[in-house]
Every structure is written in C-alpha cells, then in structure tokens.
C-alpha atoms as a PDB file:
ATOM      1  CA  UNK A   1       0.000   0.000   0.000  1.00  0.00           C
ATOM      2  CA  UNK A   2       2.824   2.770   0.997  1.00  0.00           C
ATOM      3  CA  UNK A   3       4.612   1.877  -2.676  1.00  0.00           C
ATOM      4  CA  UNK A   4       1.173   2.763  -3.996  1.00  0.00           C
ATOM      5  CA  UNK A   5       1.117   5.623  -2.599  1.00  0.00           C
ATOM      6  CA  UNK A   6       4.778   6.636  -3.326  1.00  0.00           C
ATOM      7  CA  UNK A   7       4.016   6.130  -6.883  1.00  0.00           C
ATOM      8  CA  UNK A   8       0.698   8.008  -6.994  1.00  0.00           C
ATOM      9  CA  UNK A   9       2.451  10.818  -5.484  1.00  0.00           C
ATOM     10  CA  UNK A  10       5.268  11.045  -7.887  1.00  0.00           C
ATOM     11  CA  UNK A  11       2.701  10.610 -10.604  1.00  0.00           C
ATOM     12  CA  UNK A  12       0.751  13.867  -9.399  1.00  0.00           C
ATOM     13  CA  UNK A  13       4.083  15.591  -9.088  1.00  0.00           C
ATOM     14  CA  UNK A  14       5.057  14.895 -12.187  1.00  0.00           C
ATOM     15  CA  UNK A  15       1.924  15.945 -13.649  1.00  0.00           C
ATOM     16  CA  UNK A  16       2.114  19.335 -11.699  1.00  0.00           C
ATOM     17  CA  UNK A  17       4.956  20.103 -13.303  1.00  0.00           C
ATOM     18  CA  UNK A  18       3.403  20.052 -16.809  1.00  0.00           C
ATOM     19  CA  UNK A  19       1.144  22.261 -15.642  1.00  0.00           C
ATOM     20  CA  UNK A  20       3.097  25.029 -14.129  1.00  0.00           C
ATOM     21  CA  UNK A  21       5.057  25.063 -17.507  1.00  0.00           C
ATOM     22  CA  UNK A  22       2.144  25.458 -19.447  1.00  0.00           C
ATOM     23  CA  UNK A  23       1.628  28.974 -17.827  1.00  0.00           C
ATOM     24  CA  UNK A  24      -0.549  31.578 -20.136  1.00  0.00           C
ATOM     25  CA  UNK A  25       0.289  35.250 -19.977  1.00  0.00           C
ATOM     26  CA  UNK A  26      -2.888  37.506 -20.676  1.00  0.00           C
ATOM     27  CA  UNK A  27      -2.276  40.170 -23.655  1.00  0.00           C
ATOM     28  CA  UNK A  28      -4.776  42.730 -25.164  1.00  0.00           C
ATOM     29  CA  UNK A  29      -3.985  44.098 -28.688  1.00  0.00           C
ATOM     30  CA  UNK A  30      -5.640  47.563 -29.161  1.00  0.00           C
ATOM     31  CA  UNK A  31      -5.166  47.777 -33.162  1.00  0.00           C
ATOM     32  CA  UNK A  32      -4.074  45.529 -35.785  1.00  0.00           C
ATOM     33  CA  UNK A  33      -1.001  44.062 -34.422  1.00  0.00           C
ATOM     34  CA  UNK A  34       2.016  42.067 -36.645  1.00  0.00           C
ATOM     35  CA  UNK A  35       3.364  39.520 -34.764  1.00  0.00           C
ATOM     36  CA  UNK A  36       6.056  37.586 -36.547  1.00  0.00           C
ATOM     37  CA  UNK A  37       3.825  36.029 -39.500  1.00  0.00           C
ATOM     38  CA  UNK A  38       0.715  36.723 -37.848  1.00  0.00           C
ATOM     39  CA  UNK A  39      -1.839  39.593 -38.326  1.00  0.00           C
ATOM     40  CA  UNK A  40      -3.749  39.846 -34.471  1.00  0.00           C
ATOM     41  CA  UNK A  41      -7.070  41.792 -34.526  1.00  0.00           C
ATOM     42  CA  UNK A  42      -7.516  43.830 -31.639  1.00  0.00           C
ATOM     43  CA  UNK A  43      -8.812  41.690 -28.394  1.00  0.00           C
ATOM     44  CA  UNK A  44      -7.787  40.042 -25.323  1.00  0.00           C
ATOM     45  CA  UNK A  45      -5.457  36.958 -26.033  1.00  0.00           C
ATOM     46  CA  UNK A  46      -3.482  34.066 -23.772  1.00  0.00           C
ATOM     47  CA  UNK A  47      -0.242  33.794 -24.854  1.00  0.00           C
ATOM     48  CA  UNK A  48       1.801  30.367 -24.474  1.00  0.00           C
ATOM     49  CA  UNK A  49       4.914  29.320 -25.130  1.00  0.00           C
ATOM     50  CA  UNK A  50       4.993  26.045 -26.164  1.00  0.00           C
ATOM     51  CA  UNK A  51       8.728  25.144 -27.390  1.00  0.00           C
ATOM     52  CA  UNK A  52      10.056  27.524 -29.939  1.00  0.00           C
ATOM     53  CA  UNK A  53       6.753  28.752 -30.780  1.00  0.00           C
ATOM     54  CA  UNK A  54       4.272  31.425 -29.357  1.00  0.00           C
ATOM     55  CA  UNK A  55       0.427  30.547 -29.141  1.00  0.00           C
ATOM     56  CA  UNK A  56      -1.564  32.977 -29.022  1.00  0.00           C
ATOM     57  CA  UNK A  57      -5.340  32.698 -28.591  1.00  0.00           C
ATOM     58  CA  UNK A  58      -8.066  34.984 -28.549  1.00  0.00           C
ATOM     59  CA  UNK A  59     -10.104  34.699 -25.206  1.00  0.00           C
ATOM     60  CA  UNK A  60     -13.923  35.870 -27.124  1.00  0.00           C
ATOM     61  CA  UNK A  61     -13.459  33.173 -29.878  1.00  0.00           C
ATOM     62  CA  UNK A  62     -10.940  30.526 -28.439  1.00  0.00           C
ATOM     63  CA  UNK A  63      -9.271  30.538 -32.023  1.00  0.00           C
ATOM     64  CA  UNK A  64      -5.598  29.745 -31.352  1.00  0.00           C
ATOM     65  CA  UNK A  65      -2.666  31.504 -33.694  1.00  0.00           C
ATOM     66  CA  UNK A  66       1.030  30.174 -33.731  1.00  0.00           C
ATOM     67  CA  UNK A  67       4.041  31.764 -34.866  1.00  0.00           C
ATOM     68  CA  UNK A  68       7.712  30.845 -34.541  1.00  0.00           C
ATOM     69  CA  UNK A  69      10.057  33.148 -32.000  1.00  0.00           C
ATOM     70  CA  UNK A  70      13.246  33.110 -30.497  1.00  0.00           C
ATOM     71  CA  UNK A  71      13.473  32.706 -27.024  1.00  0.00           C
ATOM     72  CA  UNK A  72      15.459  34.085 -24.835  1.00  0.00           C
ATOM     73  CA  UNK A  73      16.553  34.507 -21.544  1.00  0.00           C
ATOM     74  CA  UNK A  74      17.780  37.888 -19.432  1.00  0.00           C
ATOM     75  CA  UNK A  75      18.621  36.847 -16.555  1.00  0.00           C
ATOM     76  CA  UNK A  76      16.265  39.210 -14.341  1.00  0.00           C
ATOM     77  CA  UNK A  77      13.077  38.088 -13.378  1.00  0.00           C
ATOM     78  CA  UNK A  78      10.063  40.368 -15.084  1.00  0.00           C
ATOM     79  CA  UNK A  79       7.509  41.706 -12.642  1.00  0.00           C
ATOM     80  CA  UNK A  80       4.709  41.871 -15.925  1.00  0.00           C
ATOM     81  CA  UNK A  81       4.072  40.543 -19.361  1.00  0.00           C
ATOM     82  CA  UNK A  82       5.633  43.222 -21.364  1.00  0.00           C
ATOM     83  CA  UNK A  83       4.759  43.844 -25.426  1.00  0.00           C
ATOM     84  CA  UNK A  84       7.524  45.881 -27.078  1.00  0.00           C
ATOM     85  CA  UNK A  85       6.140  47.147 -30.024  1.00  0.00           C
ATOM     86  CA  UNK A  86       6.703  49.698 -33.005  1.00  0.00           C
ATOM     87  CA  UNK A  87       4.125  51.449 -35.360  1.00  0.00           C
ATOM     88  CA  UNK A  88       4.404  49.948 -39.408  1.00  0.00           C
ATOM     89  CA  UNK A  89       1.970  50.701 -41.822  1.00  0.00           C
ATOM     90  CA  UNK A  90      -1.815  51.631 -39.784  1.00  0.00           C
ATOM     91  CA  UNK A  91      -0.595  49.271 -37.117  1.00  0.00           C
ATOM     92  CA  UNK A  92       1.811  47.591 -34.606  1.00  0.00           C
ATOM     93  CA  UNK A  93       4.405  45.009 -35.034  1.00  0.00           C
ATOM     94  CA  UNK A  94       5.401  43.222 -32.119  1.00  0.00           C
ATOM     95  CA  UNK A  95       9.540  43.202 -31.455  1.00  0.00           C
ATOM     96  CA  UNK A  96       9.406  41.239 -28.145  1.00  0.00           C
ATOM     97  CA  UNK A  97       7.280  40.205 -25.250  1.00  0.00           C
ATOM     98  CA  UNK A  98       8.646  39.972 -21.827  1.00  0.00           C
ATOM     99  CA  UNK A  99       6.659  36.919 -19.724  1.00  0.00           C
ATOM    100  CA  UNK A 100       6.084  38.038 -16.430  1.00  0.00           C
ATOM    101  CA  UNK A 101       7.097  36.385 -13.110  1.00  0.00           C
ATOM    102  CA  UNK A 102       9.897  34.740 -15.263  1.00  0.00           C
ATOM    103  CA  UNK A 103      13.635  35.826 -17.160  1.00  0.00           C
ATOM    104  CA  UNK A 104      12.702  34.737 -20.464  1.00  0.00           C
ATOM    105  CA  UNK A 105      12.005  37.405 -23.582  1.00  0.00           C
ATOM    106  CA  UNK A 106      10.634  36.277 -27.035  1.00  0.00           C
ATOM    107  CA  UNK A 107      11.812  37.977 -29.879  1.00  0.00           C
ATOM    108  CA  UNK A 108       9.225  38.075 -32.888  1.00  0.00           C
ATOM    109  CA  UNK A 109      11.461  37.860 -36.635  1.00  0.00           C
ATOM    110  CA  UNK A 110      14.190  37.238 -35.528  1.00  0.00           C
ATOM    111  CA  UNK A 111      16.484  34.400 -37.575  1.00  0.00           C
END
C-alpha cells in the first residue's frame, strides 16, 4: 500500500509540473497588431509558449494563432508581461514580449 502511494504521489508531481510550464500570460492588442507572421485583430489573447513557438489565442473566440520566435533569456526576473512594439503601416508590429514572473524574452522575426 505505501509503494502505492509513493508512486501516486510522484505521478501527481510529475503531472504538476506540466502544468506550471504550461503557464498563459494575458495580452490585449488595441489595433491591428504584426506579430512575426501573424496579423492579431484587436482583443484580449493568452499567450503560451509552447517550445520555440508562441500561441496565441483569442479569449472571445478561443481561435488559437502560432508563430515561430526566439526565445530568450535575461537573466532578471520580469515583474509583468511586457509587449515591445513599433508602429508599421496603420498598425503595430510586435519586437518582443517579456513573460512576467519569469527571465525569459521572445523575440518576434528574428532568424
């Protein structure tokens, strides 16, 4: 019985890791936004990371949009999500978004 329990236990840990990894950062685009390849309306969207790829997806319609980024990491934790962003042709185009409560920066086009 205690090995049953030993093993249920590292079973739920495991699959509480999975979970804190999969963490979603909440986003709202205001205008027509570029990031990397895609073309965000404006809304409120949960961004993951999910390898070398953000996912974003829009909380109203639960349509999910990925796009490749680069990923890296500062070194100092960030309080907030951050969007760095510049204005291109009637809209925005996303340069890099800081995910908050962690060190790690995605940069959008970059090779």
């Amino acid at each position: 019985m205690k090995l049953r329990n030993l093993i249920l236990s590292g079973a739920l840990a495991i699959a509480s890791l999975s979970v804190v990894s999969a963490k979603s950062h909440d986003i709202v685009i205001t205008e027509l936004t570029q990031a990397g390849d895609l073309q965000l309306k404006p809304g409120e969207y949960k961004l993951k990371l999910d390898g070398n790829n953000a996912v974003f997806t829009n909380v109203e319609t639960g349509k999910s949009f990925t796009t490749a980024v680069k990923v890296q990491h500062s070194g100092t934790k960030h309080d907030a999500t951050a969007v760095d962003s510049t204005s291109a042709d009637g809209g925005n185009k996303v340069q890099s978004i800081e995910l908050g409560g962690s060190d790690t920066v995605l940069e959008f086009g970059a090779e």
